[in-house]
C-alpha atoms as a PDB file:
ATOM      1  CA  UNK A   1      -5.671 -27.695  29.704  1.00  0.00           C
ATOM      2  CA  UNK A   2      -4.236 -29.459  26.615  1.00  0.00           C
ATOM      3  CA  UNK A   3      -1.461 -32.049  27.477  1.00  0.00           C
ATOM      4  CA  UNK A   4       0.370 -31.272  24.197  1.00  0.00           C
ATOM      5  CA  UNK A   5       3.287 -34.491  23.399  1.00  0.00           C
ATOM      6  CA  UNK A   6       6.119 -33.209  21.381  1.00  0.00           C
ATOM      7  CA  UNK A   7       6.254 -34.397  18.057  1.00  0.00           C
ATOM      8  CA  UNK A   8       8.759 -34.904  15.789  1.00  0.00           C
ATOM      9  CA  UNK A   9       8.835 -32.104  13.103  1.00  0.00           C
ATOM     10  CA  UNK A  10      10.273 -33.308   9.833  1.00  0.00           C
ATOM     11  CA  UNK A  11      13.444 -30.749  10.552  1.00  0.00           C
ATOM     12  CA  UNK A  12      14.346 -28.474  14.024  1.00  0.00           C
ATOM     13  CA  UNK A  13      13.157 -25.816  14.372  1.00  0.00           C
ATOM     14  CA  UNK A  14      11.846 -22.534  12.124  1.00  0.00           C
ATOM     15  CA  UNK A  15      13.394 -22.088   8.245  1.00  0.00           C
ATOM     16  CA  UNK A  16      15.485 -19.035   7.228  1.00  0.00           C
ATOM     17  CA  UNK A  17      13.938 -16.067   7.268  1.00  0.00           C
ATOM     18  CA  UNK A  18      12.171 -15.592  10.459  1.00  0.00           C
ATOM     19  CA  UNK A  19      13.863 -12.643  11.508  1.00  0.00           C
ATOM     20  CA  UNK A  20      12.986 -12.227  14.925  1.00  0.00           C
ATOM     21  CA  UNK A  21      14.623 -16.368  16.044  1.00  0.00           C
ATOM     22  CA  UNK A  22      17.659 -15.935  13.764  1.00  0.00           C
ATOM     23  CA  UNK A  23      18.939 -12.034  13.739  1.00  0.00           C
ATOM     24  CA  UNK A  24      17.277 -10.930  17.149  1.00  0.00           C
ATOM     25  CA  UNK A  25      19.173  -7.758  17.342  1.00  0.00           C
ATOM     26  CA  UNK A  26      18.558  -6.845  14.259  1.00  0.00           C
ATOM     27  CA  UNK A  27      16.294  -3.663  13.750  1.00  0.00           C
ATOM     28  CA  UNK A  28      13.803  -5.261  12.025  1.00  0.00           C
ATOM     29  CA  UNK A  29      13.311  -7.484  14.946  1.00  0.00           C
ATOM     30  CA  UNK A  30      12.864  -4.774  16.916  1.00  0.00           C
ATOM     31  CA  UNK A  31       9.860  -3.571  14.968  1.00  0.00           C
ATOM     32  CA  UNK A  32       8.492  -6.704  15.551  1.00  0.00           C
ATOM     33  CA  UNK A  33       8.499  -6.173  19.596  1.00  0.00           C
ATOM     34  CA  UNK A  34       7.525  -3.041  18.875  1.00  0.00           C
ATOM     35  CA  UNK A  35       4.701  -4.257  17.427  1.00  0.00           C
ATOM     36  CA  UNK A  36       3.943  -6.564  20.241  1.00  0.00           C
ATOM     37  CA  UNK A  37       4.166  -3.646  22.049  1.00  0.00           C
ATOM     38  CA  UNK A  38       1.309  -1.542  20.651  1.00  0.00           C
ATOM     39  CA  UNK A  39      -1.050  -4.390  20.589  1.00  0.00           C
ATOM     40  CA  UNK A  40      -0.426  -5.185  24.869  1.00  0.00           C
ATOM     41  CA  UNK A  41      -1.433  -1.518  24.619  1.00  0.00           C
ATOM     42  CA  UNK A  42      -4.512  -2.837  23.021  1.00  0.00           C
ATOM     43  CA  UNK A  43      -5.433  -4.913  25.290  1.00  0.00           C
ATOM     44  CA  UNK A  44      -5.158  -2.680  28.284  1.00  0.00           C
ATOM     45  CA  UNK A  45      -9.039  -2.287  28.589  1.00  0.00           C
ATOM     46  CA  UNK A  46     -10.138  -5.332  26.867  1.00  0.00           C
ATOM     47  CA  UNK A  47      -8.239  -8.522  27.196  1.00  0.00           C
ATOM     48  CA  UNK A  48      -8.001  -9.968  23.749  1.00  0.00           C
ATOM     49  CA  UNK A  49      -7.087 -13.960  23.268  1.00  0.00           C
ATOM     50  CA  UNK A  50      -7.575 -14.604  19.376  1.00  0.00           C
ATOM     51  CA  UNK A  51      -6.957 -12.002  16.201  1.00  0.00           C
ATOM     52  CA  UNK A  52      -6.660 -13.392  12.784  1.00  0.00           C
ATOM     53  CA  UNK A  53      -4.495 -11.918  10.593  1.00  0.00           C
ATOM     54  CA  UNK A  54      -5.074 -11.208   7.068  1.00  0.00           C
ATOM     55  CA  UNK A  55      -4.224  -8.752   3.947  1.00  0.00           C
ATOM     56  CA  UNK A  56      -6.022  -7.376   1.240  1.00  0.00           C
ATOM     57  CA  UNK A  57      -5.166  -9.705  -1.458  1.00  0.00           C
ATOM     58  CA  UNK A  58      -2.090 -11.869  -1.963  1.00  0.00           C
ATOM     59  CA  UNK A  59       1.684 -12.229  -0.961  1.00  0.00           C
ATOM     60  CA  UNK A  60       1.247  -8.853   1.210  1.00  0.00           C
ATOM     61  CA  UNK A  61       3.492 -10.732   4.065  1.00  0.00           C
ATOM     62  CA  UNK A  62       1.009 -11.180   6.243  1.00  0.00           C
ATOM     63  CA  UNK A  63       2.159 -15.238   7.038  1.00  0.00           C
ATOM     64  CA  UNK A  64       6.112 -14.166   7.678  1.00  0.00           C
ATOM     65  CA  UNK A  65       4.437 -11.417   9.557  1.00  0.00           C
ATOM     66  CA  UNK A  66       2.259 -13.262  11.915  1.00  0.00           C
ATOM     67  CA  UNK A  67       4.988 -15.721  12.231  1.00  0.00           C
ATOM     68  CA  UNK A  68       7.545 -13.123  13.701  1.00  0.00           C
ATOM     69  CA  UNK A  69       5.261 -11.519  15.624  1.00  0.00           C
ATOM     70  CA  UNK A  70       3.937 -15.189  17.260  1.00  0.00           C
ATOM     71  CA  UNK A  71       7.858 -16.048  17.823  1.00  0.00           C
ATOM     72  CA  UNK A  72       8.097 -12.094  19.973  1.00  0.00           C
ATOM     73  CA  UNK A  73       5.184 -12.845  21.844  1.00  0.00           C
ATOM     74  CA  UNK A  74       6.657 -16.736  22.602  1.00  0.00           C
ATOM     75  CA  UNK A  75      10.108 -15.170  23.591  1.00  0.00           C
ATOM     76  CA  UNK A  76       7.918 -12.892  26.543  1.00  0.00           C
ATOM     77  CA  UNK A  77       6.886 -16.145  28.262  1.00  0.00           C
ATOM     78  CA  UNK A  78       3.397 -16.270  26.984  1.00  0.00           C
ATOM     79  CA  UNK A  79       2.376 -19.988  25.119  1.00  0.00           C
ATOM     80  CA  UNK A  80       1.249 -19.304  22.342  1.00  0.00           C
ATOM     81  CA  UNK A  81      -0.809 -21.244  19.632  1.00  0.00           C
ATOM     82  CA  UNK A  82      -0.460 -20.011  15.761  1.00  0.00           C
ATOM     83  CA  UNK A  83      -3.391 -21.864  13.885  1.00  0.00           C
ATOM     84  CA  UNK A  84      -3.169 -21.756   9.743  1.00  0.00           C
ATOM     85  CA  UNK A  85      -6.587 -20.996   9.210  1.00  0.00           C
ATOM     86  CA  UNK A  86      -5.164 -20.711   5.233  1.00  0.00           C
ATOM     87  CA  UNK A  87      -7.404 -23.225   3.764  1.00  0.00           C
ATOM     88  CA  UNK A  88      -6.537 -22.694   0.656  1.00  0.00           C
ATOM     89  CA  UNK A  89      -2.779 -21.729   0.154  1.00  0.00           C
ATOM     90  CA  UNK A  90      -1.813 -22.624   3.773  1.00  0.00           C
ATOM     91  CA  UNK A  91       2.047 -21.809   4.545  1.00  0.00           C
ATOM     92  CA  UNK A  92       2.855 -22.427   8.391  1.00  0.00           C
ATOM     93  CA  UNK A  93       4.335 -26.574   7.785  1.00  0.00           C
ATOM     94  CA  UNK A  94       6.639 -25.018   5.480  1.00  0.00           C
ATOM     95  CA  UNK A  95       7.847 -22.087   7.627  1.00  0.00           C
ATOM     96  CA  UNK A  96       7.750 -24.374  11.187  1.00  0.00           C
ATOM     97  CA  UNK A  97       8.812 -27.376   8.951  1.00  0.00           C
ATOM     98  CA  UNK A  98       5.932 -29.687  10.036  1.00  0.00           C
ATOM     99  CA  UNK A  99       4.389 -32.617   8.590  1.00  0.00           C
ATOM    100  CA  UNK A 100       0.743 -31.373   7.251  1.00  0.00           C
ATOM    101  CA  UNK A 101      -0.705 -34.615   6.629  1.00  0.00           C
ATOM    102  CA  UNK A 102      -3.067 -33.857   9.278  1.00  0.00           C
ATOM    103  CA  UNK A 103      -3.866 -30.221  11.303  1.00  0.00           C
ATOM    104  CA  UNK A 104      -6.981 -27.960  11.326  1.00  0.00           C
ATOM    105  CA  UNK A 105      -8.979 -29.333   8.961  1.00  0.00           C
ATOM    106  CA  UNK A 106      -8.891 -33.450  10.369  1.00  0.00           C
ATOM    107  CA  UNK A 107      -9.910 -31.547  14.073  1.00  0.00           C
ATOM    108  CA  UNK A 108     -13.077 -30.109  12.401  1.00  0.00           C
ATOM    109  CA  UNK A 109     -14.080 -33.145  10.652  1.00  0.00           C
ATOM    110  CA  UNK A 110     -13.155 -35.025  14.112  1.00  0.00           C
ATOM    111  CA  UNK A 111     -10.488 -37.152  12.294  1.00  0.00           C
ATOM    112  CA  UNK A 112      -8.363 -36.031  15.170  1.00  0.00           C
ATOM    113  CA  UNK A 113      -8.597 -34.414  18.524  1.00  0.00           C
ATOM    114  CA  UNK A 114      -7.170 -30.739  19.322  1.00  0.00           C
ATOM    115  CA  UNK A 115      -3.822 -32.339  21.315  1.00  0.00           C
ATOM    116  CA  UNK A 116      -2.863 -34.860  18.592  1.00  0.00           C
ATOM    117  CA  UNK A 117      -2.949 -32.370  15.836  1.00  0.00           C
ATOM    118  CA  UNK A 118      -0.808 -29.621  17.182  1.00  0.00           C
ATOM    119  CA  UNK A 119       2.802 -30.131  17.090  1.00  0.00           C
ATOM    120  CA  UNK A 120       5.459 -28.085  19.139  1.00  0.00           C
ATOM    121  CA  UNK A 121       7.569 -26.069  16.974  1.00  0.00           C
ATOM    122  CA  UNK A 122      11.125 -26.188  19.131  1.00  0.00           C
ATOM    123  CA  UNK A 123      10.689 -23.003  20.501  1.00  0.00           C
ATOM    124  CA  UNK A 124       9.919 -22.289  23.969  1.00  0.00           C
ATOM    125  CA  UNK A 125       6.131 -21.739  24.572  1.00  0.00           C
ATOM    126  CA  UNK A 126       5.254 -21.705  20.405  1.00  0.00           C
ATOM    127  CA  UNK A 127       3.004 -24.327  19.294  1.00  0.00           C
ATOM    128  CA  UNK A 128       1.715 -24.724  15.915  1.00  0.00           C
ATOM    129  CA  UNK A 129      -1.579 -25.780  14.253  1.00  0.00           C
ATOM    130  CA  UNK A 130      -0.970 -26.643  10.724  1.00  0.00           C
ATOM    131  CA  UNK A 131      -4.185 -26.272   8.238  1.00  0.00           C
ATOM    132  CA  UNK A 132      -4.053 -30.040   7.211  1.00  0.00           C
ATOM    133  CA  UNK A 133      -5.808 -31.846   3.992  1.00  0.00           C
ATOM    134  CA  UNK A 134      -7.033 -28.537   1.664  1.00  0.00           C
ATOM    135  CA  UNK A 135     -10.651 -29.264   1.869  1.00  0.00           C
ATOM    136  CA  UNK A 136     -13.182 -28.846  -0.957  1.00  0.00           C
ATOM    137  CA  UNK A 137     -15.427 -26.357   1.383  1.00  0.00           C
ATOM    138  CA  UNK A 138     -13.252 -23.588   3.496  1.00  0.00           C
ATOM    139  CA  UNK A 139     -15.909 -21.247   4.081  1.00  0.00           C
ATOM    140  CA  UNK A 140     -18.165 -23.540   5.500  1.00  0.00           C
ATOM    141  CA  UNK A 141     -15.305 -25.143   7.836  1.00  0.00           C
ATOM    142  CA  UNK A 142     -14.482 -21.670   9.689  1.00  0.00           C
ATOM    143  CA  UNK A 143     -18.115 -20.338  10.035  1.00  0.00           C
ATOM    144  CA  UNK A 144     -18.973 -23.801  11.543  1.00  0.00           C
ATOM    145  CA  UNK A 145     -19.793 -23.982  15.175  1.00  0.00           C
ATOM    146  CA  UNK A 146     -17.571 -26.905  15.708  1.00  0.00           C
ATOM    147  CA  UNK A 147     -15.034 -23.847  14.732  1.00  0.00           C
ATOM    148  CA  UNK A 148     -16.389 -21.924  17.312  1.00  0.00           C
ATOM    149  CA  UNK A 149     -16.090 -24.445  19.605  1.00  0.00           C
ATOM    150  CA  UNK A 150     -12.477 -25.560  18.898  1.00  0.00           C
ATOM    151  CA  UNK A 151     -11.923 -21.554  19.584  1.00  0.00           C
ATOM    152  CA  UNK A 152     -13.018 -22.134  23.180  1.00  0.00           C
ATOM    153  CA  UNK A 153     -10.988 -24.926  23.809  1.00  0.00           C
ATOM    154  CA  UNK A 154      -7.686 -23.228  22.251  1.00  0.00           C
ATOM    155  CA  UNK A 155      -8.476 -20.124  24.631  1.00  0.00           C
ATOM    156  CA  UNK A 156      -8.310 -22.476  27.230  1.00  0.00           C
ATOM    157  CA  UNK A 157      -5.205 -23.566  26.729  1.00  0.00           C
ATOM    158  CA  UNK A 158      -3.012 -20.869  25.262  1.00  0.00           C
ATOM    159  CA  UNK A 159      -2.508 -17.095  26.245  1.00  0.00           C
ATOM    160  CA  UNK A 160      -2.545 -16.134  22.684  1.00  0.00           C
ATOM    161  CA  UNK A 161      -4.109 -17.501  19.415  1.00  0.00           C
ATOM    162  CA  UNK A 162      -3.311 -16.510  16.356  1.00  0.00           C
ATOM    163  CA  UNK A 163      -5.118 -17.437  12.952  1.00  0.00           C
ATOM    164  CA  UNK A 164      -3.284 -16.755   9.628  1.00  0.00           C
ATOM    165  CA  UNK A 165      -6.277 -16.362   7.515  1.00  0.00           C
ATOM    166  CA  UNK A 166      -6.695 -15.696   3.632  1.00  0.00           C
ATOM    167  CA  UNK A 167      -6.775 -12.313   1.783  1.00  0.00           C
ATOM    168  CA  UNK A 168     -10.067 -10.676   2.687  1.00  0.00           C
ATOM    169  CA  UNK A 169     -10.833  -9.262  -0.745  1.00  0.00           C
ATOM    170  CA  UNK A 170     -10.267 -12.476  -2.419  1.00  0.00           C
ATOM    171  CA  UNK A 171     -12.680 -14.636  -0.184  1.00  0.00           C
ATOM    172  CA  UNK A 172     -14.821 -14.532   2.727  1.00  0.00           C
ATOM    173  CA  UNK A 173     -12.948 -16.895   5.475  1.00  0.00           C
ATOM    174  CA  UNK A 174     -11.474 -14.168   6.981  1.00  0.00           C
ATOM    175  CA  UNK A 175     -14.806 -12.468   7.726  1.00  0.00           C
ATOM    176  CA  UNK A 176     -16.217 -15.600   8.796  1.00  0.00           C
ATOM    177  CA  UNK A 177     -13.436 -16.784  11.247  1.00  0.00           C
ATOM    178  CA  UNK A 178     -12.724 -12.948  12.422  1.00  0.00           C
ATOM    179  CA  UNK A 179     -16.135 -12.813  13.279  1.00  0.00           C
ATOM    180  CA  UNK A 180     -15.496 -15.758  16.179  1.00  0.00           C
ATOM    181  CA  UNK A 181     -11.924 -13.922  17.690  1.00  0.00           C
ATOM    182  CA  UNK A 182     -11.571 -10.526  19.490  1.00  0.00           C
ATOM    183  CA  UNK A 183      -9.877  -8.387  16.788  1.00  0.00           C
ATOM    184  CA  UNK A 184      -8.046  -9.132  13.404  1.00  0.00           C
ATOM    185  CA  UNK A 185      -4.493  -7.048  12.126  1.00  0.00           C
ATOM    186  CA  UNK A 186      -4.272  -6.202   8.860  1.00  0.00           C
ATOM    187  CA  UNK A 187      -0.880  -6.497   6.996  1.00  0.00           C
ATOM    188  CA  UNK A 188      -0.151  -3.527   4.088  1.00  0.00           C
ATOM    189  CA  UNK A 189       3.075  -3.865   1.685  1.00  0.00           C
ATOM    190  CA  UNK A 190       4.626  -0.941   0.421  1.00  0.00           C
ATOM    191  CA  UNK A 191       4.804  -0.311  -2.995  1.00  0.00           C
ATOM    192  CA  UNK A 192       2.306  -2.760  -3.713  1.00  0.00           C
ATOM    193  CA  UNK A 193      -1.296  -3.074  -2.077  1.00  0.00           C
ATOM    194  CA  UNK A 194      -3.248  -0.006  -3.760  1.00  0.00           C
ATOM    195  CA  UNK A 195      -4.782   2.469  -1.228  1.00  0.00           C
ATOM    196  CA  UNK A 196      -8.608   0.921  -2.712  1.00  0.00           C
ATOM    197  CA  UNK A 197      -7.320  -2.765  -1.697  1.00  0.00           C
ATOM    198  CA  UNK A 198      -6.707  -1.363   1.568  1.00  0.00           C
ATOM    199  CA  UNK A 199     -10.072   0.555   2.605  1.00  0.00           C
ATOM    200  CA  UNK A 200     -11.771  -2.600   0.730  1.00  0.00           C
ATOM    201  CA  UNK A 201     -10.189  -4.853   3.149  1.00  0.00           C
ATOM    202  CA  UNK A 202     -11.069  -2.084   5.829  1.00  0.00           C
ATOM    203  CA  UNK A 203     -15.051  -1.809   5.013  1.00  0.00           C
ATOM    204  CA  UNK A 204     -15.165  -5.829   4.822  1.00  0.00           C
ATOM    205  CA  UNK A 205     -13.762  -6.411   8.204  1.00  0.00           C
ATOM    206  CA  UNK A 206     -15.949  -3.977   9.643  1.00  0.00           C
ATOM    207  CA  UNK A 207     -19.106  -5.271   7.832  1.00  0.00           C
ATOM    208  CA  UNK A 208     -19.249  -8.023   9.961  1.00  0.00           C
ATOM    209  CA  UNK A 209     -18.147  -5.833  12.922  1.00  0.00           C
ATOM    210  CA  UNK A 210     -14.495  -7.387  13.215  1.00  0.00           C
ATOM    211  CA  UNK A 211     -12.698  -5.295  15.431  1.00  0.00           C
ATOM    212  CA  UNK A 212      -9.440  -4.421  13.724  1.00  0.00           C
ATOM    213  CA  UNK A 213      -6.148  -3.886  16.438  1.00  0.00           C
ATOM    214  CA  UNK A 214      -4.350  -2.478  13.920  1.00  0.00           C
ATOM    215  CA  UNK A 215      -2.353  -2.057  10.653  1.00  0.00           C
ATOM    216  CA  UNK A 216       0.980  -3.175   9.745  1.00  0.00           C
ATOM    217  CA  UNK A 217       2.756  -1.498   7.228  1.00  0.00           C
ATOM    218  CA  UNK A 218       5.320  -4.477   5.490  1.00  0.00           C
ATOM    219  CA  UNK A 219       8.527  -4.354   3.388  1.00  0.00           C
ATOM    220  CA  UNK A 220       9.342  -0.758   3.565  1.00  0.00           C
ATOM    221  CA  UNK A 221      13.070   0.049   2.671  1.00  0.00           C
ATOM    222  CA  UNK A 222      15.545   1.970   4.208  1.00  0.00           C
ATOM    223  CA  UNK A 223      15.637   4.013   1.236  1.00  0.00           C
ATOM    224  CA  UNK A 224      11.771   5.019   2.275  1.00  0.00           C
ATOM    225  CA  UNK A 225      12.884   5.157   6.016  1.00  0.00           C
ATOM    226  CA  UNK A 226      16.029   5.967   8.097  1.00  0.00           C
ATOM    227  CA  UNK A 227      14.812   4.038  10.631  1.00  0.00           C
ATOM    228  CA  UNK A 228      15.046   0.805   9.441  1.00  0.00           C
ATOM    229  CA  UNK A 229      15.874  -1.536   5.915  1.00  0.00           C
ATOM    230  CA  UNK A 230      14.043  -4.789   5.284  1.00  0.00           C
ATOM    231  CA  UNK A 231      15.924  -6.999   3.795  1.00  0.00           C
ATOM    232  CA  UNK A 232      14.140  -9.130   1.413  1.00  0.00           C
END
């Protein structure tokens, strides 16, 4: 078991936006348990520890999404580790407003051990990973067996790890890293990614015999549903 220190973040807490900590009635943030929901259901035959998540190509949500969904899951009691497997455009120091000077990337190069890079984010049971220094090789970082091993020893530690990956039709780090967890969601935005984007993503996962938990269908208004309106 990791003996995790808390760390100082450079601000408390999660910024504006994450639904689910700041508006927990709302209905959006009941999707988001719903959601939770479904993939328990999931795991009914086959515990699952680690799923990536990832979208077909960019600014499809999936980041805000995995974030909610890693705050629901947090909230039930379980301790939870999100890693930003983003290599390239990573996201999660600005959301959990974390210092990113080191993260992910200094663990695989053994500039730092698993327990000093992740930082507690002020929630109850929610730790975070940030990606660290954008390296020159991505790819080669997450199919790495030091990868695979770092994967064992987050299992260890955590109930649930998540990895917020890249878009899968712009480069192959979701593939590789997917290929090391037990499933992978895929994040959809309406009115945007094209029906081809989507059974691209679909085919690409599979290829390398990812299972995928599920879909999750982003940013639909209440215009397009009466059961619920995201507000941007």
């Amino acid at each position: 078991m990791l003996k995790i220190k808390k760390k100082k973040s450079t601000s408390a807490g999660l910024e504006g936006g994450v639904l689910v900590k700041e508006n927990p009635k709302s209905p959006i943030s009941e999707q988001y348990r719903t959601i939770r929901t479904n993939i328990e259901y999931s795991m009914v035959d086959k515990q699952l520890k680690t799923f990536i998540c990832t979208s077909a190509n960019p600014s499809e949500g999936k980041t805000m999404t995995l974030t909610n969904l890693a705050v629901t899951f947090a909230q039930q009691g379980k301790r939870i580790l999100f890693v930003d497997a983003d290599l390239r455009k990573p996201m999660s120091h600005h959301l959990f407003q974390v210092n990113n000077l080191f993260g992910l990337t200094s663990v695989i190069t053994k500039k730092k051990t698993l327990e000093e890079a992740i930082v507690s984010t002020g929630i109850g049971n929610l730790f975070v990973l940030p990606s660290g220094p954008v390296p020159p090789n991505p790819s080669e970082l997450l199919g790495s067996r030091t990868m695979e091993e770092l994967i064992l020893a987050m299992t260890d530690s955590f109930d649930l790890v998540l990895f917020d990956t890249p878009p899968v039709c712009v480069v192959t780090d979701a593939q590789l890293l997917g290929r090391l967890c037990d499933g992978a969601l895929l994040v959809v935005r309406s009115n945007q990614t094209e029906k081809g984007a989507l059974v691209k993503a679909k085919v690409l996962l599979e290829q390398v015999h990812i299972n995928i938990i599920g879909v999750i269908l982003n940013d639909k208004s209440g215009e397009e549903s009466s059961y619920y309106h995201y507000y941007a």
